[in-house]
C-alpha atoms as a PDB file:
ATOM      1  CA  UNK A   1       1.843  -6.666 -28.127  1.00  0.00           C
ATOM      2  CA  UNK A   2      -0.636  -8.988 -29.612  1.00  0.00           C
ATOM      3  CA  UNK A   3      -4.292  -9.114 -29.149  1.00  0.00           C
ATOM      4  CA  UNK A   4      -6.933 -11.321 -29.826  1.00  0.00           C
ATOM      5  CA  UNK A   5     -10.677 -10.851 -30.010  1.00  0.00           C
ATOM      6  CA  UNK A   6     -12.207 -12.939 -27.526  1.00  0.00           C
ATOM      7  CA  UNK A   7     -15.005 -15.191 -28.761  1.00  0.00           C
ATOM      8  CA  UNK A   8     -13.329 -17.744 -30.511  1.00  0.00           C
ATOM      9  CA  UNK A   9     -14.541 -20.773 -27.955  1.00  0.00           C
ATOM     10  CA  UNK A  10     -17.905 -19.658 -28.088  1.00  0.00           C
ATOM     11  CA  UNK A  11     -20.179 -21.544 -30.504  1.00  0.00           C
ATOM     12  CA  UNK A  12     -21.408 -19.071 -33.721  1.00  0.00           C
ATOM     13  CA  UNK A  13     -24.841 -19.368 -33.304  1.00  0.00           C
ATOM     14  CA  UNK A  14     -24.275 -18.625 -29.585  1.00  0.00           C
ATOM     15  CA  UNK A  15     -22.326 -15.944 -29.859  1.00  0.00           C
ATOM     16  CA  UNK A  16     -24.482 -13.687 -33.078  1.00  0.00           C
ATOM     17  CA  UNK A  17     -27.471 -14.645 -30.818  1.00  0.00           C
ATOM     18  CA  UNK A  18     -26.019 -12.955 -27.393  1.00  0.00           C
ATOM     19  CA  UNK A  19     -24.246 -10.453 -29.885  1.00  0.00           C
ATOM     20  CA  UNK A  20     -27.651  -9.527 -31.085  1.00  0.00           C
ATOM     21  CA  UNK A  21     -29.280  -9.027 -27.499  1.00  0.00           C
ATOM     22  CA  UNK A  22     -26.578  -7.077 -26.641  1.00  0.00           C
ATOM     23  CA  UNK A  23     -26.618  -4.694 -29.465  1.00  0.00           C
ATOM     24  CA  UNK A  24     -30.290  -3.753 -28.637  1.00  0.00           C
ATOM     25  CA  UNK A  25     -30.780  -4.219 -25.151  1.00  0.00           C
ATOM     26  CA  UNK A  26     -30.384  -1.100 -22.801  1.00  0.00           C
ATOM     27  CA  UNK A  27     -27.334  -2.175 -20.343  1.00  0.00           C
ATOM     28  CA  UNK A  28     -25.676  -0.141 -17.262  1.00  0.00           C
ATOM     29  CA  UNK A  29     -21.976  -0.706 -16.451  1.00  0.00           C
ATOM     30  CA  UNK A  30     -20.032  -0.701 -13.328  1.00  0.00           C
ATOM     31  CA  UNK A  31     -16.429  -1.347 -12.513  1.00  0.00           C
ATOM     32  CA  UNK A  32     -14.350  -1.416  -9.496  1.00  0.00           C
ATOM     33  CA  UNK A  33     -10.452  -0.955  -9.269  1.00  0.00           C
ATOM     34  CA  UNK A  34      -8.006  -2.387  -7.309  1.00  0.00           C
ATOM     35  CA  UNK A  35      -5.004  -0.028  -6.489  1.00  0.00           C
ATOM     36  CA  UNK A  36      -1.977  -0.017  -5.158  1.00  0.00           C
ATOM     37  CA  UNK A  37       0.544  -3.526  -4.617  1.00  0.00           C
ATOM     38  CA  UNK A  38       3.744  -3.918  -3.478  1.00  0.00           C
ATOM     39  CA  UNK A  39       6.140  -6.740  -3.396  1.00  0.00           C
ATOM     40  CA  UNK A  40       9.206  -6.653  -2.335  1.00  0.00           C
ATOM     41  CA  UNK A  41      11.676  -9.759  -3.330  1.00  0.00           C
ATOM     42  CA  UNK A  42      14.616 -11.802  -1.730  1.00  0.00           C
ATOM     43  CA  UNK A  43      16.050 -15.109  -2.034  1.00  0.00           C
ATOM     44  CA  UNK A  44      14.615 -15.919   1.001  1.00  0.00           C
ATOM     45  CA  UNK A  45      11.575 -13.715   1.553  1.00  0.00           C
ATOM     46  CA  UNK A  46       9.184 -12.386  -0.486  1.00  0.00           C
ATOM     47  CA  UNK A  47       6.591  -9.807   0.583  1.00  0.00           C
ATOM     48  CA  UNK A  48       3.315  -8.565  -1.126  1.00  0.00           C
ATOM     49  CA  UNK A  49       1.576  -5.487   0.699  1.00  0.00           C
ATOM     50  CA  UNK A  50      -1.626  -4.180  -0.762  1.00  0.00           C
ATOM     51  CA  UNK A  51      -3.908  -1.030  -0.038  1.00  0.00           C
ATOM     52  CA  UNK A  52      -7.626  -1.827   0.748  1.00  0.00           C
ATOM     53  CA  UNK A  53      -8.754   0.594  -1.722  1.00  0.00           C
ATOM     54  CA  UNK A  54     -10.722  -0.673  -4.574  1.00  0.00           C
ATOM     55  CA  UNK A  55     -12.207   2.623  -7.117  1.00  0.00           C
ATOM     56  CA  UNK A  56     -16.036   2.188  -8.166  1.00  0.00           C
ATOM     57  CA  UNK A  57     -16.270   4.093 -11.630  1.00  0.00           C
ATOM     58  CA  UNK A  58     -20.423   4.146 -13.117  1.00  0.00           C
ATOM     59  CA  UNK A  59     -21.431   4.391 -16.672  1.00  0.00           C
ATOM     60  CA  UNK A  60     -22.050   8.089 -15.380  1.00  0.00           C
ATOM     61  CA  UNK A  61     -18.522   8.421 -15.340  1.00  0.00           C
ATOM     62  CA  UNK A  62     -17.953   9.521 -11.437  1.00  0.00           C
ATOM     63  CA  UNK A  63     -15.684   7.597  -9.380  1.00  0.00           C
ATOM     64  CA  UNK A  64     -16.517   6.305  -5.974  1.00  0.00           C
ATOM     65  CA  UNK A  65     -14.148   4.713  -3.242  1.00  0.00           C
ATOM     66  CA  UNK A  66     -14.936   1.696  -1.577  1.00  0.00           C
ATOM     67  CA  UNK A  67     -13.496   0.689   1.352  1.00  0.00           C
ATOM     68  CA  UNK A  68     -12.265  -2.206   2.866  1.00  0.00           C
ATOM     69  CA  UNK A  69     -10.936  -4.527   0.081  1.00  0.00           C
ATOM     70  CA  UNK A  70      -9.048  -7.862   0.234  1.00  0.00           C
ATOM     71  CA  UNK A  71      -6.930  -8.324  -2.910  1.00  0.00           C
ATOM     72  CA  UNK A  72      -4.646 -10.696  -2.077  1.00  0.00           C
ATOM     73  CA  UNK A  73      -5.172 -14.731  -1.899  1.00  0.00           C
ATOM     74  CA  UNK A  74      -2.280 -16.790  -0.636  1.00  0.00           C
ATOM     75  CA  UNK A  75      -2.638 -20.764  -2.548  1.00  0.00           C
ATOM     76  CA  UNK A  76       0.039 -22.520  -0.368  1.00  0.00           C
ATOM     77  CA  UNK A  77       3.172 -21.957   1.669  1.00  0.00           C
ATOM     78  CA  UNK A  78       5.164 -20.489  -1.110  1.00  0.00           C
ATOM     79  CA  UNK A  79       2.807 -19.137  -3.378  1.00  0.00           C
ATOM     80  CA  UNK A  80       0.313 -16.284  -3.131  1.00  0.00           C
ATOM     81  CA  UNK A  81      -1.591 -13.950  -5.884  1.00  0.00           C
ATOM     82  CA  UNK A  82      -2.541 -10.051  -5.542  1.00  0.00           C
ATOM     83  CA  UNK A  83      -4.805  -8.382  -7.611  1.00  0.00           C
ATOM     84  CA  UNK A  84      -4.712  -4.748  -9.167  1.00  0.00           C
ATOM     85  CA  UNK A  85      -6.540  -2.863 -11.756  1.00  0.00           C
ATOM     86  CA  UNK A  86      -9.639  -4.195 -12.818  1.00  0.00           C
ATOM     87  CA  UNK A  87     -11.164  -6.017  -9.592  1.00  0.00           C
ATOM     88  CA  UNK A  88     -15.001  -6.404 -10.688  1.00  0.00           C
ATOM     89  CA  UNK A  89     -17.320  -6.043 -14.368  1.00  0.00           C
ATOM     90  CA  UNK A  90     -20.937  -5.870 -13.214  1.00  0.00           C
ATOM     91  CA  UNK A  91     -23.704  -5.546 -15.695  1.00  0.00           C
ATOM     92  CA  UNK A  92     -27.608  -4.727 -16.205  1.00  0.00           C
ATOM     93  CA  UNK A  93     -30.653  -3.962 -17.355  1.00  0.00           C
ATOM     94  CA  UNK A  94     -32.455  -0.952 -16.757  1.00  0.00           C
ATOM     95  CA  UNK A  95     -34.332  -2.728 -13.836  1.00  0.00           C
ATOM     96  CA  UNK A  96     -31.717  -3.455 -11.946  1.00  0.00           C
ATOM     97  CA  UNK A  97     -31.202  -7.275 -13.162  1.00  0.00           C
ATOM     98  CA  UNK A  98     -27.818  -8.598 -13.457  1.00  0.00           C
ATOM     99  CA  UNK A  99     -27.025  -9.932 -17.025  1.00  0.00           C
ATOM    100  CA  UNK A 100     -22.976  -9.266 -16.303  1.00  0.00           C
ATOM    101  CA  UNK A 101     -20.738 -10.238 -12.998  1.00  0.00           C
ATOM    102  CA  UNK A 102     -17.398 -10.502 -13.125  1.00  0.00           C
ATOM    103  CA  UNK A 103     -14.739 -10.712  -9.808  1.00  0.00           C
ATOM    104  CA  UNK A 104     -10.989 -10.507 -10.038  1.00  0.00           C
ATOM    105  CA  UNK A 105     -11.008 -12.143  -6.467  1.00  0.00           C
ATOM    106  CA  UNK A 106     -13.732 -14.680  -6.919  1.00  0.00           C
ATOM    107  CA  UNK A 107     -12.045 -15.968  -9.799  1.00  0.00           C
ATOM    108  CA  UNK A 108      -8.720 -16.565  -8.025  1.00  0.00           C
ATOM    109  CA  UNK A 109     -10.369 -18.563  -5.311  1.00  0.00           C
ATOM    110  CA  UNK A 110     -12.042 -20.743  -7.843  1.00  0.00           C
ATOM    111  CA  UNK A 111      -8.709 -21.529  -9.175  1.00  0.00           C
ATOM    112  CA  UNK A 112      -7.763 -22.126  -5.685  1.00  0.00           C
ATOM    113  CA  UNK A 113     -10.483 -24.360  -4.825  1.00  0.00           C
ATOM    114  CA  UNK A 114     -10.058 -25.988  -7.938  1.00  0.00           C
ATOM    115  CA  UNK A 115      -6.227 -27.196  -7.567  1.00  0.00           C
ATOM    116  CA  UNK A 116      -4.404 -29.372  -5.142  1.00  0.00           C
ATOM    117  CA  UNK A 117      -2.575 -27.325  -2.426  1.00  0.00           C
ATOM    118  CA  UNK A 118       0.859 -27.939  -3.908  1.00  0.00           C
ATOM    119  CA  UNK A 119       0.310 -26.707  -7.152  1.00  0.00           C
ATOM    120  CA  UNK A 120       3.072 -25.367  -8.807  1.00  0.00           C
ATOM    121  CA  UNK A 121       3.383 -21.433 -10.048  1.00  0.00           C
ATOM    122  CA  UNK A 122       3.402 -22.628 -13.782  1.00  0.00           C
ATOM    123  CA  UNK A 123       0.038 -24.707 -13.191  1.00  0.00           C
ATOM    124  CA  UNK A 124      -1.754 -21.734 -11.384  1.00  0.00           C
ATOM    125  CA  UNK A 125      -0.531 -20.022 -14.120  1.00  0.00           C
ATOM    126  CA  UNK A 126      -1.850 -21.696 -16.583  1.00  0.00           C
ATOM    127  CA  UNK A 127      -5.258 -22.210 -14.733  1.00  0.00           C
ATOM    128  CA  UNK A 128      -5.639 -18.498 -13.905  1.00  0.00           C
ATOM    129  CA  UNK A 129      -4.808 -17.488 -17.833  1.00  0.00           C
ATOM    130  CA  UNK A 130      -7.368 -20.010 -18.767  1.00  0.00           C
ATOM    131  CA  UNK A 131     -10.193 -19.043 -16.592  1.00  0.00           C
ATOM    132  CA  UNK A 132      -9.445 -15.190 -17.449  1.00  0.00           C
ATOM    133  CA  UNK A 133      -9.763 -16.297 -21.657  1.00  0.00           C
ATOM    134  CA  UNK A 134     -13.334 -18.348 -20.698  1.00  0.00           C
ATOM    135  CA  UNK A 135     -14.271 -14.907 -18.508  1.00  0.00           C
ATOM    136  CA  UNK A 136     -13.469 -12.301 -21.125  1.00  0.00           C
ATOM    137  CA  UNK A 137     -15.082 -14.185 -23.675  1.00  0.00           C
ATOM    138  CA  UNK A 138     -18.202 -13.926 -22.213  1.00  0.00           C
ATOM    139  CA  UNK A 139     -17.610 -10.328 -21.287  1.00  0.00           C
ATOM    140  CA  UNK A 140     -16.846  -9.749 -24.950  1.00  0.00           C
ATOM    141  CA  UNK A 141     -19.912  -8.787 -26.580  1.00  0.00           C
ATOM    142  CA  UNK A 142     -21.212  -6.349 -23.545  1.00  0.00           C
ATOM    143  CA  UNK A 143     -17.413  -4.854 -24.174  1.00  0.00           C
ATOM    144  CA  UNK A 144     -17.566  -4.007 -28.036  1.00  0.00           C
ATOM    145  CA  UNK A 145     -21.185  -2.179 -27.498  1.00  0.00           C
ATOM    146  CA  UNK A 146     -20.027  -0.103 -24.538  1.00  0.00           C
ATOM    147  CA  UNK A 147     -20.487   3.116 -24.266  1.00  0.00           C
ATOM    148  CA  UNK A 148     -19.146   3.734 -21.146  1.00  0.00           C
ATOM    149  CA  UNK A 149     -17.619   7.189 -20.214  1.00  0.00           C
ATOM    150  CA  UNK A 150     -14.331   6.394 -17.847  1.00  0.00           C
ATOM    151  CA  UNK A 151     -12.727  10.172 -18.357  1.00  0.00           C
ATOM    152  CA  UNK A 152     -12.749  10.176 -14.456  1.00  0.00           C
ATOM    153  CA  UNK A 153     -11.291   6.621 -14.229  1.00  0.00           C
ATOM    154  CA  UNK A 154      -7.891   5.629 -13.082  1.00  0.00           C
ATOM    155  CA  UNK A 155      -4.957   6.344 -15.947  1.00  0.00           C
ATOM    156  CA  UNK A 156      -4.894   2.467 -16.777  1.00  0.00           C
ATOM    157  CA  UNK A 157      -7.652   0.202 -18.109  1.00  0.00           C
ATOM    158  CA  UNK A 158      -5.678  -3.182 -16.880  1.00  0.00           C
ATOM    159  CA  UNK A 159      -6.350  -6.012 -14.618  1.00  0.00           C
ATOM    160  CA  UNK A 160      -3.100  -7.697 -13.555  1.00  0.00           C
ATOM    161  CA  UNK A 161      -2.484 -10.185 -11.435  1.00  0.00           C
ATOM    162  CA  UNK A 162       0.860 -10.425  -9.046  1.00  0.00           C
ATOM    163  CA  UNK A 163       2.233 -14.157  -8.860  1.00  0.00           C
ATOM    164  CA  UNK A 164       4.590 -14.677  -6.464  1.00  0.00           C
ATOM    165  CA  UNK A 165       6.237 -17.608  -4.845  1.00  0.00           C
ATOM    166  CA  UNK A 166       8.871 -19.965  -4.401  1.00  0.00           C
ATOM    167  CA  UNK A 167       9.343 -22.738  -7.421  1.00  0.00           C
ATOM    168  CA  UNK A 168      12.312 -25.219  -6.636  1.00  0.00           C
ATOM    169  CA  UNK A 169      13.913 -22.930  -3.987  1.00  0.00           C
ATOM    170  CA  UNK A 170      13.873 -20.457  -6.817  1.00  0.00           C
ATOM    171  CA  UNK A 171      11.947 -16.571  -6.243  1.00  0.00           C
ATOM    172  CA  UNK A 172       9.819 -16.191  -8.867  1.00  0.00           C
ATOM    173  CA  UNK A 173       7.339 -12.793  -9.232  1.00  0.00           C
ATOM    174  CA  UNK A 174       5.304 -12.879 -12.885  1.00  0.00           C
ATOM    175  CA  UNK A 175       2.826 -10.376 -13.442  1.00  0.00           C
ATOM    176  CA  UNK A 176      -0.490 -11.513 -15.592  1.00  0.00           C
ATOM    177  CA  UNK A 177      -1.744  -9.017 -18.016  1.00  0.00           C
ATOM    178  CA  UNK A 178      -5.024  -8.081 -19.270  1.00  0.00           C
ATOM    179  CA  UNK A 179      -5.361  -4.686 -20.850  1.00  0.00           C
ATOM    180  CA  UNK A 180      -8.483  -3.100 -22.209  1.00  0.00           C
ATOM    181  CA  UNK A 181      -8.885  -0.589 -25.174  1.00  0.00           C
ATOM    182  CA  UNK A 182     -12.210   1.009 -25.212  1.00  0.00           C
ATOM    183  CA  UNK A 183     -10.981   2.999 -28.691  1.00  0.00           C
ATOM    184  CA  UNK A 184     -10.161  -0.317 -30.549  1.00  0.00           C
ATOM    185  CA  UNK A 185     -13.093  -2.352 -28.921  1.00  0.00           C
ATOM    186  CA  UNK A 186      -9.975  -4.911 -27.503  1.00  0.00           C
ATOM    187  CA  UNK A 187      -8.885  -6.928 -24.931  1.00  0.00           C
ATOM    188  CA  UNK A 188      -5.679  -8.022 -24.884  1.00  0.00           C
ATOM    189  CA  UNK A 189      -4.584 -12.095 -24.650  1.00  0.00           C
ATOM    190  CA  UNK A 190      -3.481 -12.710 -21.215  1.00  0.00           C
ATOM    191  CA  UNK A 191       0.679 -11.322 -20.879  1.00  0.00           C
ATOM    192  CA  UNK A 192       2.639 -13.217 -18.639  1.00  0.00           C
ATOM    193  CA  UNK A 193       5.781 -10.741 -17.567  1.00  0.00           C
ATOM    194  CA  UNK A 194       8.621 -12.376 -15.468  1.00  0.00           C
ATOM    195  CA  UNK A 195      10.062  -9.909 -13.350  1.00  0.00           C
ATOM    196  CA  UNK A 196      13.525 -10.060 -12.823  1.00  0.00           C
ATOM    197  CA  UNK A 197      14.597 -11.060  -9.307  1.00  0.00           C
ATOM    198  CA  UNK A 198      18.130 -12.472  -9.673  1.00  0.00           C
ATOM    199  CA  UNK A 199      20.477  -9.490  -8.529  1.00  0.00           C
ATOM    200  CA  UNK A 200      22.045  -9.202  -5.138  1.00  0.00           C
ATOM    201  CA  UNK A 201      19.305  -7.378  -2.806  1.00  0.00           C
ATOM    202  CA  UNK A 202      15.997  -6.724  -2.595  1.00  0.00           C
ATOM    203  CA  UNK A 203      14.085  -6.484  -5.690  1.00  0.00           C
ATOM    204  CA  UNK A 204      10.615  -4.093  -5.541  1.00  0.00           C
ATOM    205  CA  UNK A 205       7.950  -4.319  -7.856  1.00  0.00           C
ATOM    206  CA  UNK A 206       4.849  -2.058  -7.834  1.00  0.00           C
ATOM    207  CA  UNK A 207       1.724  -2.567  -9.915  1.00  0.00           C
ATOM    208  CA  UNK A 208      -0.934   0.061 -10.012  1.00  0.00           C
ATOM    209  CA  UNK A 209      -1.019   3.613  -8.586  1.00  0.00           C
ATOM    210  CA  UNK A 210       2.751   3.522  -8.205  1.00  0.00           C
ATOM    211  CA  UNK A 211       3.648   7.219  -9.579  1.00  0.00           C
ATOM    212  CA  UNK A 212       4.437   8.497  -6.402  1.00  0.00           C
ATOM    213  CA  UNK A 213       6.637   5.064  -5.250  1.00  0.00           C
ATOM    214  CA  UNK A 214       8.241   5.592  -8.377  1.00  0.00           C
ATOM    215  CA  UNK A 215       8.960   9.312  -8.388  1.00  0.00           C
ATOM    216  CA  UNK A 216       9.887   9.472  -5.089  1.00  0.00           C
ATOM    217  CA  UNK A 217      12.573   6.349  -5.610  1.00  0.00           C
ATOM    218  CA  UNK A 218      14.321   7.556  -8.821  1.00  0.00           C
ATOM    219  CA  UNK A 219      14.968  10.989  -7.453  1.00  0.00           C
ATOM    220  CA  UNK A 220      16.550  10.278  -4.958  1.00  0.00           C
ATOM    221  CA  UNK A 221      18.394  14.245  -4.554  1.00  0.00           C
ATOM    222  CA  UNK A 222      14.586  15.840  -4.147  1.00  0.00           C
ATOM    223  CA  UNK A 223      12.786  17.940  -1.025  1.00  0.00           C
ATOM    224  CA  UNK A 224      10.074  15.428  -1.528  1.00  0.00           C
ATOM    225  CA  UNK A 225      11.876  12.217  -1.342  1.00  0.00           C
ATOM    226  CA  UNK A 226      13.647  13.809   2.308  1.00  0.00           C
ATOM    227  CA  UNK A 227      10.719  14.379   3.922  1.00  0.00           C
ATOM    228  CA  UNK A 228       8.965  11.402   2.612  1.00  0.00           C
ATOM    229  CA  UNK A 229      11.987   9.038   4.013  1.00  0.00           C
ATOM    230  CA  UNK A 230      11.976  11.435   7.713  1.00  0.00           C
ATOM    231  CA  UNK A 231       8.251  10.120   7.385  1.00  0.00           C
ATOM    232  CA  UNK A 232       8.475   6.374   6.564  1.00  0.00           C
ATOM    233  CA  UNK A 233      11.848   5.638   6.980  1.00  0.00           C
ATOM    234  CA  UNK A 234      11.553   1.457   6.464  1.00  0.00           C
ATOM    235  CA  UNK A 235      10.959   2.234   2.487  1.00  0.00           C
ATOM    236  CA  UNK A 236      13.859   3.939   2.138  1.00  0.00           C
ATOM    237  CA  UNK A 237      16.206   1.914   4.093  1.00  0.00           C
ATOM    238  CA  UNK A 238      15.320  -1.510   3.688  1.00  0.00           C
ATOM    239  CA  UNK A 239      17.746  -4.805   2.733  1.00  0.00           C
ATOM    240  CA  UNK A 240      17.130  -8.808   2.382  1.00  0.00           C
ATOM    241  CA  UNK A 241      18.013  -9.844   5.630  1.00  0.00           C
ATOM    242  CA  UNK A 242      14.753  -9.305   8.177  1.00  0.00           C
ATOM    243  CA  UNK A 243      11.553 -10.412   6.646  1.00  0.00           C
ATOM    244  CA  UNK A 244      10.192  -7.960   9.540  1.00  0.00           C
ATOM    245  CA  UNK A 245      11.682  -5.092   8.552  1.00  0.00           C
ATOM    246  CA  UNK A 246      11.027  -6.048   4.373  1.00  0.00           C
ATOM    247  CA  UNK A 247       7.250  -6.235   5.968  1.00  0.00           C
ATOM    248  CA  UNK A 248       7.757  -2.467   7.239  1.00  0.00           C
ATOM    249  CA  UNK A 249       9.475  -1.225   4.225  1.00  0.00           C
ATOM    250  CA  UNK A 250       6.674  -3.042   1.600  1.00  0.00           C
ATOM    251  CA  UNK A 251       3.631  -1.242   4.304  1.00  0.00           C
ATOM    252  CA  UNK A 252       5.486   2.169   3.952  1.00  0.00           C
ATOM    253  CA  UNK A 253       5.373   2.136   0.259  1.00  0.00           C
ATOM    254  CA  UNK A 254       1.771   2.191   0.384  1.00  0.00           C
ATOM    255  CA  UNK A 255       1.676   4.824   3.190  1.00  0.00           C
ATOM    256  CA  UNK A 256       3.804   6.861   0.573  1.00  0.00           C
ATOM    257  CA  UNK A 257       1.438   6.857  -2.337  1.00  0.00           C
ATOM    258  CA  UNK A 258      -1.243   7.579  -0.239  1.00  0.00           C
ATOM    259  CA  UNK A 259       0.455  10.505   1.145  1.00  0.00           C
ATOM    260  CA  UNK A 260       2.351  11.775  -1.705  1.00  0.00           C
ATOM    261  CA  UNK A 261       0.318  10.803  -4.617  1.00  0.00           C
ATOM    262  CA  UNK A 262      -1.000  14.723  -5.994  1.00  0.00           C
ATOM    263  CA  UNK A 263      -4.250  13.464  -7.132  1.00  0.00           C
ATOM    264  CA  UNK A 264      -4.805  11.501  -3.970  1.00  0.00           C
ATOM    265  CA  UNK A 265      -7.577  13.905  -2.704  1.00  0.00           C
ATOM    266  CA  UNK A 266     -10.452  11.657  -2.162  1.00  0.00           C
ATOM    267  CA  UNK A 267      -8.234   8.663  -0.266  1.00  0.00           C
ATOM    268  CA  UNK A 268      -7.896   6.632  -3.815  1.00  0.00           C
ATOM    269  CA  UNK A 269      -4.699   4.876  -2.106  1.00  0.00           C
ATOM    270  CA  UNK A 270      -4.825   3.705   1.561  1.00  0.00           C
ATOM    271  CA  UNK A 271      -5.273   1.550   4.721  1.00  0.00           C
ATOM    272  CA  UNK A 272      -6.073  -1.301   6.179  1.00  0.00           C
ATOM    273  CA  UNK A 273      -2.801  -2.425   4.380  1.00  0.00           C
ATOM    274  CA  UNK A 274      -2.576  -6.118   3.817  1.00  0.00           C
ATOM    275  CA  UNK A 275       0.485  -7.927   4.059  1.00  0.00           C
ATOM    276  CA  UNK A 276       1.520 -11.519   3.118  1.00  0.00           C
ATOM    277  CA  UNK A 277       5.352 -12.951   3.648  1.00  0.00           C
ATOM    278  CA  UNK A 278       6.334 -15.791   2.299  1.00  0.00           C
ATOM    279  CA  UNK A 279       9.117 -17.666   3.641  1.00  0.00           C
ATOM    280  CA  UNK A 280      10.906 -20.796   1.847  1.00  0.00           C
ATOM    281  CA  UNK A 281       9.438 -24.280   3.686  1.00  0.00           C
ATOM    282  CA  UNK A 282       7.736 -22.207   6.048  1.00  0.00           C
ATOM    283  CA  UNK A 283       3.932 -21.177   6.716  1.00  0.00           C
ATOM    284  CA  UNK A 284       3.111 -17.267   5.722  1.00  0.00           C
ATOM    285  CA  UNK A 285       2.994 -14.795   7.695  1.00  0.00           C
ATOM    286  CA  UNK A 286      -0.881 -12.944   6.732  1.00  0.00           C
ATOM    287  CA  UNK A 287      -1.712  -9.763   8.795  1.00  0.00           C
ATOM    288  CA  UNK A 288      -3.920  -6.733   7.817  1.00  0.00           C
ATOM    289  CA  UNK A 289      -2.274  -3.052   9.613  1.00  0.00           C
ATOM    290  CA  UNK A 290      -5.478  -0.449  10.402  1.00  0.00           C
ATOM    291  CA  UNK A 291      -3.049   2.153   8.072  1.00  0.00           C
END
């Protein structure tokens, strides 16, 4: 994987000047996670279900939960963008004065605001990847001086963000990439993954806390995965043909790893769930379920 050091597009002088104040200026650090998203993927339907959940974790190193959270911002008819991992960067001084902001969410409806409605995936793309290299760099220098204890964080230090649409009559789901590595003092260059969508059937596609979605549907012979499908049957018996019932199957997933996620003891995945299903030349369907 490669990685760049952001701070390229910043001037020099700028940057060994905000360097500098960085280096000896007391700061405080908080960060907020998005959890769990779902999409499930068709020919002719595609839908995204996300939890509400987003994790607050302190320089302290305790976790919080905050509740409710919207993650996911549809651009058009076709297209729409969900948001896990790394929601929000916020930074200060000792007396409370912000120095540091940075929103997942905010930043995708700039990028909406900022494009014509029938923007194409690829140009979205492109806008969002920019926008996330102009962010980063300015979160750059606060990152290599951290000293930020995340031992009680979630397992990933990513921010991605789900793209998913129509392009051409074509189903198209590409996940964008940003990973951070506190050891190495890196962030990663924005990854764009295509997921692959072309078999026959539905394709799922979970970014997040997943490990129970993903235990649970690879064994499929286990006392857990039985009472699990008694429980939320639509996950476990789902196909392409009812956008309805691929909206039932994509809300049970999350009900799932809420339930059946072990180190789900303080609610880290759950409701309201939000759902968005897009159709081909139709207008989405946008709900939020209470659970």
């Amino acid at each position: 994987m490669s990685r760049i050091l952001f701070g390229n597009m910043v001037h020099r002088s700028t940057y060994r000047c905000l360097y500098l104040t960085v280096l000896f200026m007391p700061l405080f650090s908080s960060y907020s996670w998005a959890t769990t998203v779902m999409v499930i993927a068709t020919k002719d339907h595609i839908v995204i279900a996300s939890d509400s959940k987003e994790l607050l974790s302190t320089a302290a190193g305790g976790v919080d939960s905050l509740n409710p959270a919207q993650n996911i911002v549809v651009f058009n008819n076709e297209t729409a963008v969900a948001i896990s991992g790394f929601a929000e960067i916020n930074i200060s001084k000792a007396d409370g004065t912000a120095v540091f902001h940075f929103s997942a969410l905010e930043l995708l409806k700039g990028v909406k605001d900022s494009l014509p409605r029938a923007a194409s995936i690829p140009v979205i793309e492109r806008v969002v990847v920019d926008k996330m290299k102009r962010e980063m760099d300015r979160y750059l220098p606060y990152f290599v001086n951290e000293s930020v204890d995340l031992k009680n964080a979630p397992p990933w230090h990513s921010l991605d963000f789900i793209v998913a649409g129509y392009e051409a009559g074509v189903p198209i789901v590409h996940k964008i990439t940003l990973e951070f590595n506190w050891s190495l003092k890196e962030i990663s260059s924005p990854i764009v993954t295509p997921e692959d969508i072309s078999a026959n059937g539905p394709r799922w596609i979970c970014s997040g806390i997943c490990k129970s979605i993903i235990r649970l549907m690879t064994v499929p012979n286990s006392g857990e995965r039985r009472v699990a499908s008694v429980r939320y049957p639509a996950a476990f018996k789902f196909s392409g043909g009812d956008p309805i019932q691929l909206a039932d199957a994509a809300s049970d997933f999350i009900r799932v790893e809420s339930e059946f996620n072990r180190k789900n003891v303080d609610g880290n995945v759950g409701g309201p769930i939000n759902l968005v299903t897009l159709r081909q030349n139709k207008k989405p369907l946008v709900k939020t379920l209470p659970k």
